[in-house]
Protein backbone atom coordinates (compact mmCIF):
# COMPACT_ATOMS: atom_id res chain seq x y z
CA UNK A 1 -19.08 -10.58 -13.01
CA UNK A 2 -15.40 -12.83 -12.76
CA UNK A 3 -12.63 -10.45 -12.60
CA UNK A 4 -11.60 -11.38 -16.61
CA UNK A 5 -14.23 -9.94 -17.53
CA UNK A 6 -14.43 -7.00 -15.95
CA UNK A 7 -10.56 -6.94 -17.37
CA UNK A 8 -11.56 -6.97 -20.68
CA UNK A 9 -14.06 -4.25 -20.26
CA UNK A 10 -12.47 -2.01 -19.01
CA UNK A 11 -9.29 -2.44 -21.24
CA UNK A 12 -11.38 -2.42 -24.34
CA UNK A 13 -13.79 0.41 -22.75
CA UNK A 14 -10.46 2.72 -22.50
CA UNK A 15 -9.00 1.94 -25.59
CA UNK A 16 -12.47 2.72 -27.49
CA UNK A 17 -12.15 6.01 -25.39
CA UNK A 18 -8.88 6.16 -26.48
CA UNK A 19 -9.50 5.61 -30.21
CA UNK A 20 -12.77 7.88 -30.28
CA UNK A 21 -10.96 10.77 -29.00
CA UNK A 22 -8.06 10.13 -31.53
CA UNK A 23 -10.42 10.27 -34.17
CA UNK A 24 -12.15 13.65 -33.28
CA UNK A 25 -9.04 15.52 -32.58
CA UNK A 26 -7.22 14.15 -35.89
CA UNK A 27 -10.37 14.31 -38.02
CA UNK A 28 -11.02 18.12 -37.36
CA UNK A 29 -12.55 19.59 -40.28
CA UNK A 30 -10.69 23.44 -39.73
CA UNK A 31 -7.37 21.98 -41.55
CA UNK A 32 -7.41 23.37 -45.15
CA UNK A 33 -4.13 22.24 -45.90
CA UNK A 34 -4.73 18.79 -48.34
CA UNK A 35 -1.94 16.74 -46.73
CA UNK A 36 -2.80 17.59 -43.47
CA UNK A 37 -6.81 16.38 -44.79
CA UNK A 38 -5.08 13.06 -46.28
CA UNK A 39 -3.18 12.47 -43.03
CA UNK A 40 -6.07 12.44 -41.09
CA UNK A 41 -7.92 10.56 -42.95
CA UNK A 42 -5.47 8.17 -42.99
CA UNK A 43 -4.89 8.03 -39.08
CA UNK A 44 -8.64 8.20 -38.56
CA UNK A 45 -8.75 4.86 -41.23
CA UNK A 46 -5.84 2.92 -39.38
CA UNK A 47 -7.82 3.79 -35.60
CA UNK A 48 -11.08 2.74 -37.29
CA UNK A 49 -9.85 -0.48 -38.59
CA UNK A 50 -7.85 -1.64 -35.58
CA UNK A 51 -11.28 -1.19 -33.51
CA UNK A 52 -12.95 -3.06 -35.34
CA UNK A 53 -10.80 -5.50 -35.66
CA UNK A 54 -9.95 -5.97 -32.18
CA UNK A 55 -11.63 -3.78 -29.67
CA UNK A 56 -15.43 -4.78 -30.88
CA UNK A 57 -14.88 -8.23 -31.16
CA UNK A 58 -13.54 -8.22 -27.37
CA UNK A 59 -15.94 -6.29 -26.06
CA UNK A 60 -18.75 -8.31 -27.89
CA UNK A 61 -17.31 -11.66 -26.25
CA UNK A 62 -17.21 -10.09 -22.99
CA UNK A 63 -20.67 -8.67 -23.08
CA UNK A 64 -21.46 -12.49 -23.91
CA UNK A 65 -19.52 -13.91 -21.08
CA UNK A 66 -17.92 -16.41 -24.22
CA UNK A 67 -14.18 -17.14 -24.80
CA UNK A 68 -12.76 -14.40 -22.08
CA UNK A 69 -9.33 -15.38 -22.51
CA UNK A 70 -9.80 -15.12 -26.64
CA UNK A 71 -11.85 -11.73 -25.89
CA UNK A 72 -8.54 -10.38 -23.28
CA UNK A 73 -5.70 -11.50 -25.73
CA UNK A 74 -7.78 -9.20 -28.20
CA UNK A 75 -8.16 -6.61 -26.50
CA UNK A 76 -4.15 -6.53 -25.37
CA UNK A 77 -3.27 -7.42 -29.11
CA UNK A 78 -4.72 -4.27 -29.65
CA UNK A 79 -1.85 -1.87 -28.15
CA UNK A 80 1.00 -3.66 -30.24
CA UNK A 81 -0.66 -3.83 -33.29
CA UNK A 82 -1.56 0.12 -33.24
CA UNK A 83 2.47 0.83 -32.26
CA UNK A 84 3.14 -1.52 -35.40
CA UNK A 85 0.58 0.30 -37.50
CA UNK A 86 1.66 3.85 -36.86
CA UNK A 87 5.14 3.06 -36.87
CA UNK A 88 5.16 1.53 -40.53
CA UNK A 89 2.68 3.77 -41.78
């Protein structure tokens, strides 16, 4: 395994972590308060979205051993573009 790739794994292996455990603790079903239901919704959306976006597709050209540099700027585009998303949201 060259050392890029085992960069982009683990980057994109914590920040899946990362997101997952986002999710669950802003997506906790006790709230019965509707905004606080809308908000996280809406924060579980944005982490969803920016996962998919960038975290699977880097992790997907890593497990292929394809494009390492495209899969690491990914996977560090990432981190800036989830500060940008939950500052303007």
């Amino acid at each position: 395994m060259t050392p890029l790739r085992l960069i982009v794994f683990t980057l994109a292996g914590f920040e899946t972590l990362i997101g997952l455990a986002y999710m669950a603790i802003f997506n906790f079903p006790g709230s019965s308060d509707p905004l606080g239901k809308a908000i996280s919704t809406g924060v579980t959306a944005i982490v969803a979205v920016l996962l998919v976006i960038f975290v699977l597709p880097a992790l997907v050209l890593a497990f292929r051993n394809d494009r390492l540099k495209l899969a690491l700027g990914l996977a560090l585009a990432a981190i800036p573009a989830a500060a940008a998303a939950f500052i303007l949201a």
